[in-house]
C-alpha atoms as a PDB file:
ATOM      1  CA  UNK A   1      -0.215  -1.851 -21.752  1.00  0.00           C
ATOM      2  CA  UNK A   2      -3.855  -2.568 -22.567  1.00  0.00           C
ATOM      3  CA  UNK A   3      -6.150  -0.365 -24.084  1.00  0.00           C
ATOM      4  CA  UNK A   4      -8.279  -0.511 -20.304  1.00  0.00           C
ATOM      5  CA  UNK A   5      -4.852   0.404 -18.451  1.00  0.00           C
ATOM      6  CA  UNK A   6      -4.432   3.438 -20.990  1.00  0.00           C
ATOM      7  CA  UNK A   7      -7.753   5.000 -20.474  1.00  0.00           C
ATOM      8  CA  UNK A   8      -7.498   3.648 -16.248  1.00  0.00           C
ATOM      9  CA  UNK A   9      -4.173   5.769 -15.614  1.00  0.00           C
ATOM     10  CA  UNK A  10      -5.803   8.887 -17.545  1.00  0.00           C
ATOM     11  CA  UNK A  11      -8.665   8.576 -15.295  1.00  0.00           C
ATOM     12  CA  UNK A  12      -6.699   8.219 -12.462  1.00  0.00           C
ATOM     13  CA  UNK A  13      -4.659  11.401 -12.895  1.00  0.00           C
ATOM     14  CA  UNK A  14      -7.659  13.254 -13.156  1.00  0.00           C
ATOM     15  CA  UNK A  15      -9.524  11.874  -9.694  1.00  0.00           C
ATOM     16  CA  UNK A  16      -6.299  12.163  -7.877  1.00  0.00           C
ATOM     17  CA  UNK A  17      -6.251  14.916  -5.148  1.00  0.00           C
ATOM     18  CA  UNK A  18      -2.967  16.084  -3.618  1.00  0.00           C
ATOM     19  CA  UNK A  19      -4.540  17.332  -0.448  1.00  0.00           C
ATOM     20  CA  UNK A  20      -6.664  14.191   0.364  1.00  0.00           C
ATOM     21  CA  UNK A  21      -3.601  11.832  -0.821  1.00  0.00           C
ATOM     22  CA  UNK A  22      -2.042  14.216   1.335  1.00  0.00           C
ATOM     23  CA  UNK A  23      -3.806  13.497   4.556  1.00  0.00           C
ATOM     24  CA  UNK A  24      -4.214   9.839   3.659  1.00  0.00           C
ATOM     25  CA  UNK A  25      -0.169   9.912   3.709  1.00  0.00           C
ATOM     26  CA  UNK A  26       0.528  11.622   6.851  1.00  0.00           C
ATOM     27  CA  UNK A  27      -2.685  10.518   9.325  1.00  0.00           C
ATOM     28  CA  UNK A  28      -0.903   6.746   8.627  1.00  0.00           C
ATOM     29  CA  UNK A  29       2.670   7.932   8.895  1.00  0.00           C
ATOM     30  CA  UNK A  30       1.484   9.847  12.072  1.00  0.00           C
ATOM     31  CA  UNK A  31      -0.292   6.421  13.552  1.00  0.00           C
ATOM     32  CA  UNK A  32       2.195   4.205  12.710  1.00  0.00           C
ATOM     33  CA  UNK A  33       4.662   6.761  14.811  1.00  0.00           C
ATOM     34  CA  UNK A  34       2.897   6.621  17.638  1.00  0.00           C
ATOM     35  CA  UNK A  35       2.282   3.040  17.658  1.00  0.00           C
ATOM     36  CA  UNK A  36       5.613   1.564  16.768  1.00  0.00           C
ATOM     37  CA  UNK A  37       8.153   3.733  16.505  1.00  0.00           C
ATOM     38  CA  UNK A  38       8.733   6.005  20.120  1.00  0.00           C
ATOM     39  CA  UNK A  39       9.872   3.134  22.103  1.00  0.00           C
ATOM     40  CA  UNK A  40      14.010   2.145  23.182  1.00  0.00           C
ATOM     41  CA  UNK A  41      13.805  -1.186  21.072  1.00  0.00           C
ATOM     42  CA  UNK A  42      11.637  -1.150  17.650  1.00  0.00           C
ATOM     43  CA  UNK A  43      11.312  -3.474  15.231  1.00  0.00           C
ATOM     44  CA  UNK A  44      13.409  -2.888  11.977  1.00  0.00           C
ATOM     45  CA  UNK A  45      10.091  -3.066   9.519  1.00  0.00           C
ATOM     46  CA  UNK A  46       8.270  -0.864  11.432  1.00  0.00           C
ATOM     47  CA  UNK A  47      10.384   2.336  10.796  1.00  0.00           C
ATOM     48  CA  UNK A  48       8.929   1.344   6.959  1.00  0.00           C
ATOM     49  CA  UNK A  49       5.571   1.841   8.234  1.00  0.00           C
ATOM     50  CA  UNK A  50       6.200   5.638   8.809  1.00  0.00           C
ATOM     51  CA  UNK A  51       9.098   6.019   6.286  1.00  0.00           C
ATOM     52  CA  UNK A  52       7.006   5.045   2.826  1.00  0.00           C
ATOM     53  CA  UNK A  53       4.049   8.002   3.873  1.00  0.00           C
ATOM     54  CA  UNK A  54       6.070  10.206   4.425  1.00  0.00           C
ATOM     55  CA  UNK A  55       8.319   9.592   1.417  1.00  0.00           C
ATOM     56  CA  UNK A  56       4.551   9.130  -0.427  1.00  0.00           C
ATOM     57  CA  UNK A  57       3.726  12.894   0.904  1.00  0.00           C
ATOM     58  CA  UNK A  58       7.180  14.729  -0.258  1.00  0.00           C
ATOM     59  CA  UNK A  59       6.205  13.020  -3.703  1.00  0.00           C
ATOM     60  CA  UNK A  60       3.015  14.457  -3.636  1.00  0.00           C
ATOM     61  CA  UNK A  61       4.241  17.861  -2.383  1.00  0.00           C
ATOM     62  CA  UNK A  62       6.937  17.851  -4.980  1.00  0.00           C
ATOM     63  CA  UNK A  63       5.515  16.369  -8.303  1.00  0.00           C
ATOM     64  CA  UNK A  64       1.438  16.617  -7.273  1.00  0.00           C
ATOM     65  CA  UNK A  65       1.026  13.090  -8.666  1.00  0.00           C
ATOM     66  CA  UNK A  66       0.068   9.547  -7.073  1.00  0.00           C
ATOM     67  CA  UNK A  67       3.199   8.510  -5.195  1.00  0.00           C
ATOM     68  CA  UNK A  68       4.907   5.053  -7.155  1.00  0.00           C
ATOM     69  CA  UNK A  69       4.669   1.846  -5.583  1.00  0.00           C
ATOM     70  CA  UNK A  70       8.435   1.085  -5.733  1.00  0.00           C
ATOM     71  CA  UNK A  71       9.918   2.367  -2.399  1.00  0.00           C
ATOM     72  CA  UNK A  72      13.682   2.449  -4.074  1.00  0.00           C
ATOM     73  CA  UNK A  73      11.704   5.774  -6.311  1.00  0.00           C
ATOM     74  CA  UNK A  74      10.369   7.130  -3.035  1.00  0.00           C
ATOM     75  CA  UNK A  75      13.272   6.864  -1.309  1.00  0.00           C
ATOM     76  CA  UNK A  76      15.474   8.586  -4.480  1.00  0.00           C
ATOM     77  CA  UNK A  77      13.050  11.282  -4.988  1.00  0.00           C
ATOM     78  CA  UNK A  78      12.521  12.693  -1.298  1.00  0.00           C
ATOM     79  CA  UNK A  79      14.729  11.244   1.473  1.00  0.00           C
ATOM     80  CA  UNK A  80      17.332  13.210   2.922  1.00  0.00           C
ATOM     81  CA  UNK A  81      21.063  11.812   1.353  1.00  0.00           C
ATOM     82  CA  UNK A  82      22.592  11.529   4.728  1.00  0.00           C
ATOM     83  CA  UNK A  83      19.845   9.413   6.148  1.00  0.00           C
ATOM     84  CA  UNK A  84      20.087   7.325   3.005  1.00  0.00           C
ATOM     85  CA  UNK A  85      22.774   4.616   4.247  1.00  0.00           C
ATOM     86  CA  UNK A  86      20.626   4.086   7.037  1.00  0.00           C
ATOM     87  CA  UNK A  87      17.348   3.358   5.294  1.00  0.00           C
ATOM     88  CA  UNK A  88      19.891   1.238   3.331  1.00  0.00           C
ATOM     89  CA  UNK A  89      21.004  -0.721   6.107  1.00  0.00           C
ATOM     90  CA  UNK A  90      17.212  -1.263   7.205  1.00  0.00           C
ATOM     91  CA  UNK A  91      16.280  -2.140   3.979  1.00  0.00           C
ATOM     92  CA  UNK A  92      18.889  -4.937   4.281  1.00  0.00           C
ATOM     93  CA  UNK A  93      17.820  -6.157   7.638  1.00  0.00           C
ATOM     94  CA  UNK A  94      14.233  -6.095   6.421  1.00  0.00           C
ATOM     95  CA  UNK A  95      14.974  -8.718   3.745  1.00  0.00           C
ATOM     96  CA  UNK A  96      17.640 -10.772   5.555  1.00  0.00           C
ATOM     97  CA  UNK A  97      16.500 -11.063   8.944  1.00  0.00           C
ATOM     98  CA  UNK A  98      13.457 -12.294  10.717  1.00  0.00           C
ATOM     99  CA  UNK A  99      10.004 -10.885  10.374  1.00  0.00           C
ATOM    100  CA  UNK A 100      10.661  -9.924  14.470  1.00  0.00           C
ATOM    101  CA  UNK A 101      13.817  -8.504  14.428  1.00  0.00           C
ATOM    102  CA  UNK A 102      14.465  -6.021  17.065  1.00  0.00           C
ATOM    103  CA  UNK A 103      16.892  -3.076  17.288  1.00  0.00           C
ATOM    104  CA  UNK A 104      17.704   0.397  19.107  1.00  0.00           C
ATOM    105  CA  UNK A 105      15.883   3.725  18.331  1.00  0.00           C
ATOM    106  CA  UNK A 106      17.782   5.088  15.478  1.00  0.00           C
ATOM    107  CA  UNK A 107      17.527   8.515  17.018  1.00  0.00           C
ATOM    108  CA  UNK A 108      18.735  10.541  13.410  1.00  0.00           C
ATOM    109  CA  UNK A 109      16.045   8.857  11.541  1.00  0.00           C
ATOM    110  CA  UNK A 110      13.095   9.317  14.086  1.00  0.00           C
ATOM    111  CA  UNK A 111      13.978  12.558  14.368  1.00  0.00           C
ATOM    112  CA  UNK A 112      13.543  13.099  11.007  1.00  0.00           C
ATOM    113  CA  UNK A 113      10.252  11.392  10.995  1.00  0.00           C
ATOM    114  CA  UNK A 114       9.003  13.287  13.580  1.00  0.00           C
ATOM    115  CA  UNK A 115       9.902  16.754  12.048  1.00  0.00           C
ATOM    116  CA  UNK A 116       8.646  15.526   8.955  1.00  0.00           C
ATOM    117  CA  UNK A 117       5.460  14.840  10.039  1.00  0.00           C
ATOM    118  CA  UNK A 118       5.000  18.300  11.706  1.00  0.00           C
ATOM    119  CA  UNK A 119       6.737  20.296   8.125  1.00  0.00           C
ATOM    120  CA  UNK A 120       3.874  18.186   6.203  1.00  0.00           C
ATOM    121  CA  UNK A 121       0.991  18.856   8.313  1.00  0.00           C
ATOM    122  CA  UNK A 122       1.449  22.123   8.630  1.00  0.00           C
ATOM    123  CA  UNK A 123       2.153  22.040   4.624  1.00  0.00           C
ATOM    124  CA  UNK A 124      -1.026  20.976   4.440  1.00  0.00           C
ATOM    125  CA  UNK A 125      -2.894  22.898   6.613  1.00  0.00           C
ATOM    126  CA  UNK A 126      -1.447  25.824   4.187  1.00  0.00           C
ATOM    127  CA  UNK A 127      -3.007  24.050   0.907  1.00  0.00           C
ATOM    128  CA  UNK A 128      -6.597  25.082  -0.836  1.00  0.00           C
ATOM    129  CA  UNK A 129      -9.486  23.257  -1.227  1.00  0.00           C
ATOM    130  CA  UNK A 130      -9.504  21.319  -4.766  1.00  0.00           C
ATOM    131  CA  UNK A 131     -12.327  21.065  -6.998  1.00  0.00           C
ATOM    132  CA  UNK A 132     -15.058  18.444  -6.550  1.00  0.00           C
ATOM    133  CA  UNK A 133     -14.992  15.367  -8.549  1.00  0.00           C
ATOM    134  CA  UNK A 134     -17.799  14.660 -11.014  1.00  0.00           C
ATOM    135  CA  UNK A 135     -18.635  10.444 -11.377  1.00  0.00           C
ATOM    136  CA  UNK A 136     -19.437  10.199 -15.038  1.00  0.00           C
ATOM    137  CA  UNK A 137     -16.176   9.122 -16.171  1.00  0.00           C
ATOM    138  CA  UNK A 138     -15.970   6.965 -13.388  1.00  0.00           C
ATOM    139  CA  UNK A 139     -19.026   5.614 -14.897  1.00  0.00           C
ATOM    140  CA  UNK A 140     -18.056   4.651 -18.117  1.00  0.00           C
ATOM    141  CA  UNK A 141     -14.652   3.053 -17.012  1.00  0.00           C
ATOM    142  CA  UNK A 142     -17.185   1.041 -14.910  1.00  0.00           C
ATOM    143  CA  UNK A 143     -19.271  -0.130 -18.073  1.00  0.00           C
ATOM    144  CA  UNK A 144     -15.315  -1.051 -19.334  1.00  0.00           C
ATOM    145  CA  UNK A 145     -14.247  -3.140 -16.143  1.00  0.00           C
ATOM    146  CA  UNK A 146     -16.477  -2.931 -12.666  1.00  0.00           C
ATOM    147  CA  UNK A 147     -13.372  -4.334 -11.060  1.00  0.00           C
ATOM    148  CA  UNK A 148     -11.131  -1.071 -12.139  1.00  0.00           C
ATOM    149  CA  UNK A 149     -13.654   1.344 -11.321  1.00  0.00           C
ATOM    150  CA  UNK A 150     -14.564  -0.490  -7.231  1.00  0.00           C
ATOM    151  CA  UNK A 151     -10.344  -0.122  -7.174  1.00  0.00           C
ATOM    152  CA  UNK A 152     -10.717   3.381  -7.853  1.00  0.00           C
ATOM    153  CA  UNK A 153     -13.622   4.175  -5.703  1.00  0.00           C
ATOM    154  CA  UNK A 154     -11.952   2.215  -2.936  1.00  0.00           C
ATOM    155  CA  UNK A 155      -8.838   4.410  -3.664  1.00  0.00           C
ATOM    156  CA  UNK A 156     -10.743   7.969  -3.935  1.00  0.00           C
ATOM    157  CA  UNK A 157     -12.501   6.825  -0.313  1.00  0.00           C
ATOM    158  CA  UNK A 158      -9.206   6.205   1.440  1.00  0.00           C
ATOM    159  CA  UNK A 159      -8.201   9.558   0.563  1.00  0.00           C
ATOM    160  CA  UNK A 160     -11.404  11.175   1.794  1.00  0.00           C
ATOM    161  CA  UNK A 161     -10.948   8.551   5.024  1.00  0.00           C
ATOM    162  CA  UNK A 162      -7.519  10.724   5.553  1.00  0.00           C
ATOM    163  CA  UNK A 163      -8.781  13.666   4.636  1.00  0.00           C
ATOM    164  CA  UNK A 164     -11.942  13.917   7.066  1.00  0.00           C
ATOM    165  CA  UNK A 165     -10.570  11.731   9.986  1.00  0.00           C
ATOM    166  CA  UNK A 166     -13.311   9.345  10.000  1.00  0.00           C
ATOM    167  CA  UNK A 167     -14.171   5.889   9.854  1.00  0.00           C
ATOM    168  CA  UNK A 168     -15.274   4.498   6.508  1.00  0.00           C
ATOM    169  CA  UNK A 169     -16.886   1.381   5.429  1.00  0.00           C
ATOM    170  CA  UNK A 170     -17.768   1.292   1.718  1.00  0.00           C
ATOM    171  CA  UNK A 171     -20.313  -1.885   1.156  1.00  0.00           C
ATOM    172  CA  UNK A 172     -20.431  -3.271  -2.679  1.00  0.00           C
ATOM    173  CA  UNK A 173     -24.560  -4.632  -2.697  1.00  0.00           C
ATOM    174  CA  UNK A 174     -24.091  -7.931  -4.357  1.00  0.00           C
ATOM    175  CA  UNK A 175     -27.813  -8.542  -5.072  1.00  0.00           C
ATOM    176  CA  UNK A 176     -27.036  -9.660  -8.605  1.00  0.00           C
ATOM    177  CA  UNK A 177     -24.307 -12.542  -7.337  1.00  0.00           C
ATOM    178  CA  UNK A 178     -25.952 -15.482  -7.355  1.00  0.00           C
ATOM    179  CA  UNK A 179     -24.971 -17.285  -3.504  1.00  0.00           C
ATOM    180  CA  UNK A 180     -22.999 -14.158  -2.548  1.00  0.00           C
ATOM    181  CA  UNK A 181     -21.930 -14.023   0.906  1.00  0.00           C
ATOM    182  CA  UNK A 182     -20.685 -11.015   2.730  1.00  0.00           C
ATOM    183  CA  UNK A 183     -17.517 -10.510   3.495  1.00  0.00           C
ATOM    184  CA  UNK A 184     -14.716  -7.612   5.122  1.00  0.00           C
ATOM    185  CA  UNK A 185     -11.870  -6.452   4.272  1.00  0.00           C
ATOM    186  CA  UNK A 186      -9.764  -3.567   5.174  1.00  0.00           C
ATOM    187  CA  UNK A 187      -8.701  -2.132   2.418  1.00  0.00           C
ATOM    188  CA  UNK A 188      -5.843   0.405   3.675  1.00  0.00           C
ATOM    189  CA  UNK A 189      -7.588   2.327   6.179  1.00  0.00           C
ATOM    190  CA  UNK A 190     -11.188   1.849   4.959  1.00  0.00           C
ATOM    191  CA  UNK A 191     -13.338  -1.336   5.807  1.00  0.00           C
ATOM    192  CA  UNK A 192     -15.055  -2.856   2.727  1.00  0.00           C
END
């Protein structure tokens, strides 16, 4: 681990807010159930769209720390054991079968999702306000690494995107790159 990555993760913990995190987590998981997952025939990936969130929101309600990339940690940490075969058994079809593959409504797990979705919400609903975040820090990690410190402010954004409900578009001015052109990008669920 570099010195940068050090200093980056302790500045991290401190910028990360449960509640926005939070409603980042569950406005996707919520989405993505709506859009792919109510239907008679879905398709296997899809039910990973709504699982991770939600697994990413019992982390956060459970340790109050950024959620870890690897899903096999999610899915140890906060899934319910007797839905873990199944998520097993998707997770196979997910790497061995085509990128299309349709099946049946596994009616256990979306029930799960569903009542998940409603538990967290209203878990959230419950929580305080956190503090405000000051930018110096942020700052002088930028002075360090610009790179780190647009990452993080593209990160902190996505969790205010969740947390208010809007839509966000964060625009980096490039004055100082010589023949920049614009360009977009979403960016989870911010445009940038």
């Amino acid at each position: 681990e570099t010195d940068f990555a050090a200093r980056f993760k302790s500045v991290m913990g401190r910028y990360f807010s449960s509640k926005r995190g939070l409603y980042h987590y569950i406005h996707m998981a919520a989405g993505n159930y709506r859009e792919y997952i109510k239907g008679d025939m879905i398709k296997a990936k899809k039910y990973f769209y709504v699982l991770r969130p939600v697994l990413a929101c019992r982390w956060i309600l459970d340790k109050g720390s950024p959620p870890p990339m690897l899903f096999s940690e999610l899915m140890e940490s906060g899934l319910a054991p007797e839905l873990k075969p199944e998520v097993e058994r998707l997770l196979e079809l997910k790497v061995n079968s085509p990128e299309i593959r349709m099946i049946p409504q596994i009616r256990t797990l979306n029930e799960y999702l569903s009542s998940s979705i409603a538990e967290i919400e209203q878990k959230i609903a419950r929580l305080p306000n956190e503090r405000e975040i000051g930018w110096e820090e942020l700052n002088e990690l930028a002075k360090t690494n610009v790179e780190a410190a647009r990452t993080k402010l593209m990160d902190i954004l996505c969790n205010y995107q969740g947390y208010k409900k809007v839509n966000l578009i964060l625009v980096f001015d490039a004055y100082r790159v010589e023949g920049g052109q614009g360009s977009v990008q979403k960016y989870h669920n911010i445009y940038v």
